[in-house]
PDB file of N, CA and C in Angstrom:
ATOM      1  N   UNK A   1      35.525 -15.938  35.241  1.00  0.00           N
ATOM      2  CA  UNK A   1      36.209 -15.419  36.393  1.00  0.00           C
ATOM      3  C   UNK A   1      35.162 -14.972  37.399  1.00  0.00           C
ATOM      4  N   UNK A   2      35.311 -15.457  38.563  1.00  0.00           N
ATOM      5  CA  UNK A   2      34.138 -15.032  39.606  1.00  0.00           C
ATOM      6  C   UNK A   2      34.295 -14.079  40.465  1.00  0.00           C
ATOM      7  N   UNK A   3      35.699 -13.871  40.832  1.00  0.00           N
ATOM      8  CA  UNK A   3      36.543 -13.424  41.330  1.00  0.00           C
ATOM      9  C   UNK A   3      37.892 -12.999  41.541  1.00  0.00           C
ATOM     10  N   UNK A   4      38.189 -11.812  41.990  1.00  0.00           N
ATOM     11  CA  UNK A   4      40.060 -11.770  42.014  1.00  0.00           C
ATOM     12  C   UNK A   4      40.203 -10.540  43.035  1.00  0.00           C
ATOM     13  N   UNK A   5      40.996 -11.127  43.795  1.00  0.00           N
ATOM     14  CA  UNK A   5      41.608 -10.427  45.006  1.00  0.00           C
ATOM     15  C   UNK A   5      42.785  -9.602  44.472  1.00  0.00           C
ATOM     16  N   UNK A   6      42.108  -8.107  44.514  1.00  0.00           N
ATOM     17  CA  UNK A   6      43.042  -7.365  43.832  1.00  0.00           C
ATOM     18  C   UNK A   6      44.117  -6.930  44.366  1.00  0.00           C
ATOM     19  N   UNK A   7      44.045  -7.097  45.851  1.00  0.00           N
ATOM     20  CA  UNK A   7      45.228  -6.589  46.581  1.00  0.00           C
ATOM     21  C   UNK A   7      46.345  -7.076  46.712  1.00  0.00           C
ATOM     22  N   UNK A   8      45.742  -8.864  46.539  1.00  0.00           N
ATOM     23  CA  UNK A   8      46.949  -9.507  46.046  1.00  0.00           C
ATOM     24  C   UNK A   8      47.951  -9.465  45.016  1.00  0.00           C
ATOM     25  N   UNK A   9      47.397  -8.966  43.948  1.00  0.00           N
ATOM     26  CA  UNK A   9      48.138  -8.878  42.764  1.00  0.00           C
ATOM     27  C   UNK A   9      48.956  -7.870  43.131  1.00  0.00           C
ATOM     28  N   UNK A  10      48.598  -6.919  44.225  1.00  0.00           N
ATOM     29  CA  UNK A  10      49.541  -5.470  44.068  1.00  0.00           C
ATOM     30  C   UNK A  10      50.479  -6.284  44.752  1.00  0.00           C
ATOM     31  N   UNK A  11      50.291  -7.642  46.031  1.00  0.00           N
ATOM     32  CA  UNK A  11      51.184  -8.065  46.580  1.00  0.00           C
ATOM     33  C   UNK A  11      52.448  -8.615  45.947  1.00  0.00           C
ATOM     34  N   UNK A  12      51.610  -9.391  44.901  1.00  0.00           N
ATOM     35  CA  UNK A  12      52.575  -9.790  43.538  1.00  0.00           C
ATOM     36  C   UNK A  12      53.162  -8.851  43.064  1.00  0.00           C
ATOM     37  N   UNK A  13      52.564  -7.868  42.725  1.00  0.00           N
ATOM     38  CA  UNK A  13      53.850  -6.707  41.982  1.00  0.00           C
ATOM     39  C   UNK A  13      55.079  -6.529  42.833  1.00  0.00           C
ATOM     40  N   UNK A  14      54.887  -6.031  44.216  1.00  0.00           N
ATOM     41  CA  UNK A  14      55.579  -5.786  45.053  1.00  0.00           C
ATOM     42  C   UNK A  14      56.926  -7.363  45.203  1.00  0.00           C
ATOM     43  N   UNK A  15      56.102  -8.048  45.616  1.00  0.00           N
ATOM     44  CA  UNK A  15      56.991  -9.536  45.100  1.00  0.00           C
ATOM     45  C   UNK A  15      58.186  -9.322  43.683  1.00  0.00           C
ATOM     46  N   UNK A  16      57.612  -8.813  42.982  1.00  0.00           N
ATOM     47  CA  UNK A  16      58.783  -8.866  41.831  1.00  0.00           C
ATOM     48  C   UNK A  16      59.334  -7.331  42.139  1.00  0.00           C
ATOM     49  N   UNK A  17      59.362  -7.233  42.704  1.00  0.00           N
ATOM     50  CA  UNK A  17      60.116  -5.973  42.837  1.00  0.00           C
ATOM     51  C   UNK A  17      59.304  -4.677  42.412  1.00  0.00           C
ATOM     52  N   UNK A  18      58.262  -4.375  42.147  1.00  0.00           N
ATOM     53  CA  UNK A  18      57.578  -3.612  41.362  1.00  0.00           C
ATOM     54  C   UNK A  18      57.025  -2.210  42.651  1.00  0.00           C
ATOM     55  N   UNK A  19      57.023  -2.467  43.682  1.00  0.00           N
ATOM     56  CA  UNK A  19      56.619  -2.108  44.838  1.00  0.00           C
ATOM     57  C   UNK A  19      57.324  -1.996  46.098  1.00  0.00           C
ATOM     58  N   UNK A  20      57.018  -1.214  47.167  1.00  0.00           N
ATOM     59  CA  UNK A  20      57.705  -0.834  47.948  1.00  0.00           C
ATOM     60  C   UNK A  20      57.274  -1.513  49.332  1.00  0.00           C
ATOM     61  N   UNK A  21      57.731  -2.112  50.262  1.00  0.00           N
ATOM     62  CA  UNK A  21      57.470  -2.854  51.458  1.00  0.00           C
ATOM     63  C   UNK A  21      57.360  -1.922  52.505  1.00  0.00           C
ATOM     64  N   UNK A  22      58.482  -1.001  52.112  1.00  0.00           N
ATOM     65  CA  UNK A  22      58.968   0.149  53.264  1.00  0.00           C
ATOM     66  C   UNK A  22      59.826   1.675  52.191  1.00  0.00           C
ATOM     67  N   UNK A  23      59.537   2.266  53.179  1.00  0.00           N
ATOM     68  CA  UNK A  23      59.749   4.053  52.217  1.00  0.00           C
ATOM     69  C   UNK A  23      61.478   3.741  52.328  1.00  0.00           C
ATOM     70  N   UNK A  24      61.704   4.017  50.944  1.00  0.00           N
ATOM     71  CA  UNK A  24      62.663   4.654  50.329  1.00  0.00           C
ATOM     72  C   UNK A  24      63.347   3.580  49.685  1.00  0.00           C
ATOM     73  N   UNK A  25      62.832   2.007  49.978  1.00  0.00           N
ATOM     74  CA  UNK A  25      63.025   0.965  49.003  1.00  0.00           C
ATOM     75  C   UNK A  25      63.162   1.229  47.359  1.00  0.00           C
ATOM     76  N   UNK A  26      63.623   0.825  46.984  1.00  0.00           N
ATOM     77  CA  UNK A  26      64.090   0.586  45.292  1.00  0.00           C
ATOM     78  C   UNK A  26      63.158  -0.201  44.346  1.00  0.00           C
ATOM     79  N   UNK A  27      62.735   0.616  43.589  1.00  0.00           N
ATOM     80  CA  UNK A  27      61.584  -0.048  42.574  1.00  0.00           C
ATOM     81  C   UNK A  27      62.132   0.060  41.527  1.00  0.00           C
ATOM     82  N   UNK A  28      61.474  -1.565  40.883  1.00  0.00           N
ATOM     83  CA  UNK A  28      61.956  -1.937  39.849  1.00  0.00           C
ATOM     84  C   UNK A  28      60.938  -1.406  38.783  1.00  0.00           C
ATOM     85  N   UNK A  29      60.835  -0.814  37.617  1.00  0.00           N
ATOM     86  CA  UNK A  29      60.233   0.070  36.757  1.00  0.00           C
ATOM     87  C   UNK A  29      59.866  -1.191  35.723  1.00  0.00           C
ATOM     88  N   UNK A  30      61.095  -2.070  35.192  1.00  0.00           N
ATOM     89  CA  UNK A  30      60.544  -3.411  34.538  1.00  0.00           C
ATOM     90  C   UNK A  30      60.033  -3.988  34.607  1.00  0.00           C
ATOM     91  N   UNK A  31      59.386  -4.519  35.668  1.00  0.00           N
ATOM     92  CA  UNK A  31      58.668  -5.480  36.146  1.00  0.00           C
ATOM     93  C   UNK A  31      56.745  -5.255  36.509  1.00  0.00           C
ATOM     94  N   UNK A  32      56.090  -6.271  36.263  1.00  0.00           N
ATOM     95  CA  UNK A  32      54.937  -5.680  36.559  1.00  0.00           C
ATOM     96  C   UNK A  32      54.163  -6.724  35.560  1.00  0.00           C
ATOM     97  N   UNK A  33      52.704  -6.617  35.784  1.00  0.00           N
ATOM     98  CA  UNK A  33      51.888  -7.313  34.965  1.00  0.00           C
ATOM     99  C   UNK A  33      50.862  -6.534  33.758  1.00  0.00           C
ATOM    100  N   UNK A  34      50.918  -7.455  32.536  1.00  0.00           N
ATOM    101  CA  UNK A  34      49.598  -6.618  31.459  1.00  0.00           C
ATOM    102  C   UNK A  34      48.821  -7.323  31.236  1.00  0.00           C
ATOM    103  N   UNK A  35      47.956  -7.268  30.589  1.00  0.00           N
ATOM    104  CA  UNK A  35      46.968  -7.999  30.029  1.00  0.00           C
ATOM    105  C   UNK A  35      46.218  -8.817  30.927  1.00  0.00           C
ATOM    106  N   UNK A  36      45.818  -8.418  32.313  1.00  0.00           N
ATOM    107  CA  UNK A  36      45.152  -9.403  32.734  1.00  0.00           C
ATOM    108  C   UNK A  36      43.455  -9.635  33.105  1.00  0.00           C
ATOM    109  N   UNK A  37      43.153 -10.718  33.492  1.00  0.00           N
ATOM    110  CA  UNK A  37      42.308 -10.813  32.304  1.00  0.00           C
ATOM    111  C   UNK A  37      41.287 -10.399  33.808  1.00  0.00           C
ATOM    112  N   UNK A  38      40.082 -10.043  33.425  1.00  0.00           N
ATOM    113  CA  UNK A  38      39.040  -9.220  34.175  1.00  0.00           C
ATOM    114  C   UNK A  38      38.127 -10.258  34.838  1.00  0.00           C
ATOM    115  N   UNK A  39      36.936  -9.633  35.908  1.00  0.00           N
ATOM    116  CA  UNK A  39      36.137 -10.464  36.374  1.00  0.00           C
ATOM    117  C   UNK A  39      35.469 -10.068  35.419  1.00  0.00           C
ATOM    118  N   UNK A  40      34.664 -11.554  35.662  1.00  0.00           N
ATOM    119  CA  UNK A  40      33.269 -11.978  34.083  1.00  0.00           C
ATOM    120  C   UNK A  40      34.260 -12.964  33.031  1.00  0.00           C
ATOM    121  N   UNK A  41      35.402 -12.470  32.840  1.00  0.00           N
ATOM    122  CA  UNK A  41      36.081 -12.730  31.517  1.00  0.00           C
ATOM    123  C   UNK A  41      35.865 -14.916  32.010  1.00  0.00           C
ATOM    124  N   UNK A  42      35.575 -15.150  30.247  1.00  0.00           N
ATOM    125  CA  UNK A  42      35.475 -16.709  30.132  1.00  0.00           C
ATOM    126  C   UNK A  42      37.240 -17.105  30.472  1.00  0.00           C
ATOM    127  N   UNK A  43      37.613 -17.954  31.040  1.00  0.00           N
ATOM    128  CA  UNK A  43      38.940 -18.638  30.812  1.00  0.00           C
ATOM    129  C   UNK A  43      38.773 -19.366  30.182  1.00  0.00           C
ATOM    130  N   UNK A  44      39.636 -20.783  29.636  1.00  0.00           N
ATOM    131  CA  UNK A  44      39.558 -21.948  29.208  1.00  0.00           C
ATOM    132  C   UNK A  44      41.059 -22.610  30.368  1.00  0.00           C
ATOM    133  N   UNK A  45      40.800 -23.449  30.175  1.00  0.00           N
ATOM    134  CA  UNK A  45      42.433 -24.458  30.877  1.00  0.00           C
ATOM    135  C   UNK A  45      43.431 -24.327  30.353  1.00  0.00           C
ATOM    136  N   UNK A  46      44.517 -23.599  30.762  1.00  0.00           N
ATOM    137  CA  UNK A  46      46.067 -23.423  30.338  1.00  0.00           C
ATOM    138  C   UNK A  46      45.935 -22.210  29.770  1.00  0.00           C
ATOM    139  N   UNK A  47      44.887 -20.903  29.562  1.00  0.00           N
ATOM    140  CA  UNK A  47      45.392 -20.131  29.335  1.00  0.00           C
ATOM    141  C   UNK A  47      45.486 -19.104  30.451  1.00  0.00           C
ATOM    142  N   UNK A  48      46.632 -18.370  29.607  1.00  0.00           N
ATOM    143  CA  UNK A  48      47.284 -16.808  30.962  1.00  0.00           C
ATOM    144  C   UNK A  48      46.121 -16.461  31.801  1.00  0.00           C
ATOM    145  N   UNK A  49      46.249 -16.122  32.833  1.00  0.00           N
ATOM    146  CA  UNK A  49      45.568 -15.208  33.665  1.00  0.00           C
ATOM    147  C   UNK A  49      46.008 -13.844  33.448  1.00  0.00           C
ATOM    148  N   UNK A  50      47.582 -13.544  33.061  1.00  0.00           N
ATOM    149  CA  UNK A  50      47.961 -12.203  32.676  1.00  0.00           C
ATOM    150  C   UNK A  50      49.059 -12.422  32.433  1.00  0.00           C
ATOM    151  N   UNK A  51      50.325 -11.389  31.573  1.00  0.00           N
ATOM    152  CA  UNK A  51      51.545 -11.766  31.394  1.00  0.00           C
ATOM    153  C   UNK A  51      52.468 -11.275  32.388  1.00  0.00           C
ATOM    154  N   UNK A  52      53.113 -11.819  32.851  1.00  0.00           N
ATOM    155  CA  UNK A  52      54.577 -11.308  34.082  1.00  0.00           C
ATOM    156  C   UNK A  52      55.398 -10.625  33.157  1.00  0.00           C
ATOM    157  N   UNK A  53      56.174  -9.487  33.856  1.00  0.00           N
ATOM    158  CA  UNK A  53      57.042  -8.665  33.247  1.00  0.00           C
ATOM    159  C   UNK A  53      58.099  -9.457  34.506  1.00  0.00           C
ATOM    160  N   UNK A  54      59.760  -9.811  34.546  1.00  0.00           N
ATOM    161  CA  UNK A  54      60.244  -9.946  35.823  1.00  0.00           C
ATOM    162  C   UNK A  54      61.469  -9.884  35.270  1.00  0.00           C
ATOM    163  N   UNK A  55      62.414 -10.141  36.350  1.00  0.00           N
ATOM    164  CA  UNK A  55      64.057 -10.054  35.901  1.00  0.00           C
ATOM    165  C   UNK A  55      64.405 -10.971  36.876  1.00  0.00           C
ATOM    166  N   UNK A  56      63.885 -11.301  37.920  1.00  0.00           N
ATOM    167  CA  UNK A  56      63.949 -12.345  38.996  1.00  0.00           C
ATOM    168  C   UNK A  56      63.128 -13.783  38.926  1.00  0.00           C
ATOM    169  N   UNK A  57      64.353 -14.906  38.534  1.00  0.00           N
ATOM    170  CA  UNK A  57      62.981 -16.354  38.819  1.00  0.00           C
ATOM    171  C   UNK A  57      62.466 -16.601  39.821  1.00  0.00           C
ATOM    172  N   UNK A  58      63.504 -16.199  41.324  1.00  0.00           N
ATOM    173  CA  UNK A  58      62.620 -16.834  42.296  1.00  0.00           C
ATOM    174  C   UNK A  58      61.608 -15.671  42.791  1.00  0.00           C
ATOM    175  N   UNK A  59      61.928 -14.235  42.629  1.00  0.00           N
ATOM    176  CA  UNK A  59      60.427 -13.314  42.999  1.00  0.00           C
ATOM    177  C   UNK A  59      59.197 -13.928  42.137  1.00  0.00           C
ATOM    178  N   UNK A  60      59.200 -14.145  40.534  1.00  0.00           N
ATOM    179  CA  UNK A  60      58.778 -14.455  40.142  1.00  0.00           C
ATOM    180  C   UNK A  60      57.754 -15.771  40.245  1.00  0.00           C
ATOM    181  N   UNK A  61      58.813 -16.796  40.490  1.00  0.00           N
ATOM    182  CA  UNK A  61      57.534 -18.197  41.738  1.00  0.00           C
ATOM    183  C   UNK A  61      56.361 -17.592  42.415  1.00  0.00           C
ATOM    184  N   UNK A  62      57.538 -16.693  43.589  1.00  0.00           N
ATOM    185  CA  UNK A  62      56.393 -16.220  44.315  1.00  0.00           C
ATOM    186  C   UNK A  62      54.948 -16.006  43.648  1.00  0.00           C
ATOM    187  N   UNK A  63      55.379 -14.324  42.983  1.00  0.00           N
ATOM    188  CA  UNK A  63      54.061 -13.832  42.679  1.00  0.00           C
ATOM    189  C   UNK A  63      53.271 -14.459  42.061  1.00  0.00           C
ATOM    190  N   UNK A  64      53.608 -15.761  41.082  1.00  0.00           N
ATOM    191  CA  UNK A  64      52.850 -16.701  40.319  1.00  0.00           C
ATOM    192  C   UNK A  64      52.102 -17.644  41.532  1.00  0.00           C
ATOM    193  N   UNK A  65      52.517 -17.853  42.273  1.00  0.00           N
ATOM    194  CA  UNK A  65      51.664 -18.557  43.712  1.00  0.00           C
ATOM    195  C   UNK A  65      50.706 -17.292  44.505  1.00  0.00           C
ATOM    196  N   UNK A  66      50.585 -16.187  43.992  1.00  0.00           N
ATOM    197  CA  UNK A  66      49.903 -15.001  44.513  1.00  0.00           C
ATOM    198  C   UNK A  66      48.923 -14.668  43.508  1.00  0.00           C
ATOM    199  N   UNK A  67      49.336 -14.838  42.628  1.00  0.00           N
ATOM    200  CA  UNK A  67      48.642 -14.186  41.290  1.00  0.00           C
ATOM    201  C   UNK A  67      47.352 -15.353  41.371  1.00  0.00           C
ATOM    202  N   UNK A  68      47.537 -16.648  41.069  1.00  0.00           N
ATOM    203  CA  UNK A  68      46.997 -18.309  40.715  1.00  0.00           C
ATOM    204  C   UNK A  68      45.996 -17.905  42.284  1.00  0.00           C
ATOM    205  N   UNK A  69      46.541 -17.793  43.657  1.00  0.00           N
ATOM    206  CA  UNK A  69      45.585 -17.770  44.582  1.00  0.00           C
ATOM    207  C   UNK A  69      44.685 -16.224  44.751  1.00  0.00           C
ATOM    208  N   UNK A  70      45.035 -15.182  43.938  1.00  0.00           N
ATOM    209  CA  UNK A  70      43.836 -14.271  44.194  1.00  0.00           C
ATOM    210  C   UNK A  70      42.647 -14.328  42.971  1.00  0.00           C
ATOM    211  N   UNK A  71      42.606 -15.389  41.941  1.00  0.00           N
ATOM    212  CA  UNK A  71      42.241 -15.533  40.920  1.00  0.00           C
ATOM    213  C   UNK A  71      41.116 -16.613  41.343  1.00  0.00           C
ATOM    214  N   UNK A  72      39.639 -16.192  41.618  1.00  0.00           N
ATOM    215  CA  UNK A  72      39.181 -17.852  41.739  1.00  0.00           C
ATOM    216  C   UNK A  72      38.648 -17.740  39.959  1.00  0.00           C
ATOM    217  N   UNK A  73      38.035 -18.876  40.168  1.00  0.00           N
ATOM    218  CA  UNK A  73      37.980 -19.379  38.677  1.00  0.00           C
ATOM    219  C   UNK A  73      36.577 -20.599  38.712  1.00  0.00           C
ATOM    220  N   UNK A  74      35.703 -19.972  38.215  1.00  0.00           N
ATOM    221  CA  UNK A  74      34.256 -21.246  38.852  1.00  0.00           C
ATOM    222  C   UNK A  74      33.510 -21.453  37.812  1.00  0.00           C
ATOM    223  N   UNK A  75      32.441 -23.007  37.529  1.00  0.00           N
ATOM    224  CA  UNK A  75      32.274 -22.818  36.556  1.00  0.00           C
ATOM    225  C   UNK A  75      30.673 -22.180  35.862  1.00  0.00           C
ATOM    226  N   UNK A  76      30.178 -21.200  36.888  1.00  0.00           N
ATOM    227  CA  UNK A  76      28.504 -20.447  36.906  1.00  0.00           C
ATOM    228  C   UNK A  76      29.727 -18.623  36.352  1.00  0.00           C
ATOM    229  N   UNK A  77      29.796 -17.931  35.675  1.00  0.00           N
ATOM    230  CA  UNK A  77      29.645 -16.990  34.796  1.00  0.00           C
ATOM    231  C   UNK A  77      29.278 -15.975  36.375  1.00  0.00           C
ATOM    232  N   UNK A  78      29.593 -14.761  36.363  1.00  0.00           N
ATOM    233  CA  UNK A  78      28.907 -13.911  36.802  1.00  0.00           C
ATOM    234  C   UNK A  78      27.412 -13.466  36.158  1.00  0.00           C
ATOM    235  N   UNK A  79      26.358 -13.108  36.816  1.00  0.00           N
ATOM    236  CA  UNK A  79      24.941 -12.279  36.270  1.00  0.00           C
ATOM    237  C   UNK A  79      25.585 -11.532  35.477  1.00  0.00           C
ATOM    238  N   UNK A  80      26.213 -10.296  35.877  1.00  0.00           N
ATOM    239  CA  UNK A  80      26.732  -9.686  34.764  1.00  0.00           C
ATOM    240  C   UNK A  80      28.342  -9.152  35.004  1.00  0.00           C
ATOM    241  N   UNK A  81      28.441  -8.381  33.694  1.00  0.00           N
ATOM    242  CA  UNK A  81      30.090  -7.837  34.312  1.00  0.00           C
ATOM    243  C   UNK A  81      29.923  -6.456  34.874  1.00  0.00           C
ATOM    244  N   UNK A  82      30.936  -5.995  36.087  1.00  0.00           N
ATOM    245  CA  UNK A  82      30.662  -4.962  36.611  1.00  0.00           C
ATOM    246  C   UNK A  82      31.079  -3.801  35.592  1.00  0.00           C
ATOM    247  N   UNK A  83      30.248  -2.529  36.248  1.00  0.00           N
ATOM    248  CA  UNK A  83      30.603  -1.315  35.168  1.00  0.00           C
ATOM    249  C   UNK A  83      32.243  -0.966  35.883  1.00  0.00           C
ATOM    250  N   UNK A  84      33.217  -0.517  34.737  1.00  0.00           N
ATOM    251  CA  UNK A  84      34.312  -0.113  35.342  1.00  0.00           C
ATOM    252  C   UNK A  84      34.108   1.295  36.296  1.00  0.00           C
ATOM    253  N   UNK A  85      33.441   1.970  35.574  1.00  0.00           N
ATOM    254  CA  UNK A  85      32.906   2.971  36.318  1.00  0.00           C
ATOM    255  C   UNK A  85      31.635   3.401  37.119  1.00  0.00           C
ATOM    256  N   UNK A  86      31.424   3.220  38.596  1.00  0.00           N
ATOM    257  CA  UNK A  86      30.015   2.969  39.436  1.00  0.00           C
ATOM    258  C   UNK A  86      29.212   4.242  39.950  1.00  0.00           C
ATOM    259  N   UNK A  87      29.979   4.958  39.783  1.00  0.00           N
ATOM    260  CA  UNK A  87      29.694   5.971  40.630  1.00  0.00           C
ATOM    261  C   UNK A  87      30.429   7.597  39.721  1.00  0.00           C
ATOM    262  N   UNK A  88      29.760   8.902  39.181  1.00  0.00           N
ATOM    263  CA  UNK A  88      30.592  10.020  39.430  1.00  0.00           C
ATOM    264  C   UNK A  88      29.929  10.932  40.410  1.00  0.00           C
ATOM    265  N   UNK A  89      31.057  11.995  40.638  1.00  0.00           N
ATOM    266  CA  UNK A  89      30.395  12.885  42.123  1.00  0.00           C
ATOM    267  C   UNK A  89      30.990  14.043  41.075  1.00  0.00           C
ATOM    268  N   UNK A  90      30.046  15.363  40.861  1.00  0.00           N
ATOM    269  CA  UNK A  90      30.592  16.664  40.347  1.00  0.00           C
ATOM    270  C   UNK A  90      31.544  17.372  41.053  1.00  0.00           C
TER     271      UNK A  90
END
């Protein structure tokens, strides 16, 4: 994984209902993504990028056309994987 546009994915959540467009909209608590998979992480072909939680097929398209384009996928490895944590301030 070389890359992933994380804002997209929140776009995707929001797509399945998971998120709010505008205040006082209705969120769906079911819906949402796990397991997905990190920058650095090896893929292989055909497997998950992460699992969809949804209750909707066609929100669901969507965010799978959101999810697939904030995901690049190349075949040079990152130098290394980033620390989850970069920085503390006391």
């Amino acid at each position: 994984m070389e890359a992933i546009a994380c804002d997209q994915l929140g776009y995707a959540v929001i797509a399945l209902g998971g998120g709010r467009k505008q205040v006082g909209e209705r969120i769906d608590w079911r819906v949402g993504f796990a397991h997905p998979r990190k920058l650095g992480d090896h893929v292989e072909a055909g497997e998950p990028l992460l699992l969809m939680h949804y209750d909707d097929e066609t929100a669901a398209a969507t965010a799978e056309k959101i999810v697939q384009a904030a995901y690049q996928i190349g075949t040079v490895p990152p130098d290394k994987k980033l620390e989850l944590v970069s920085q503390r301030f006391a």
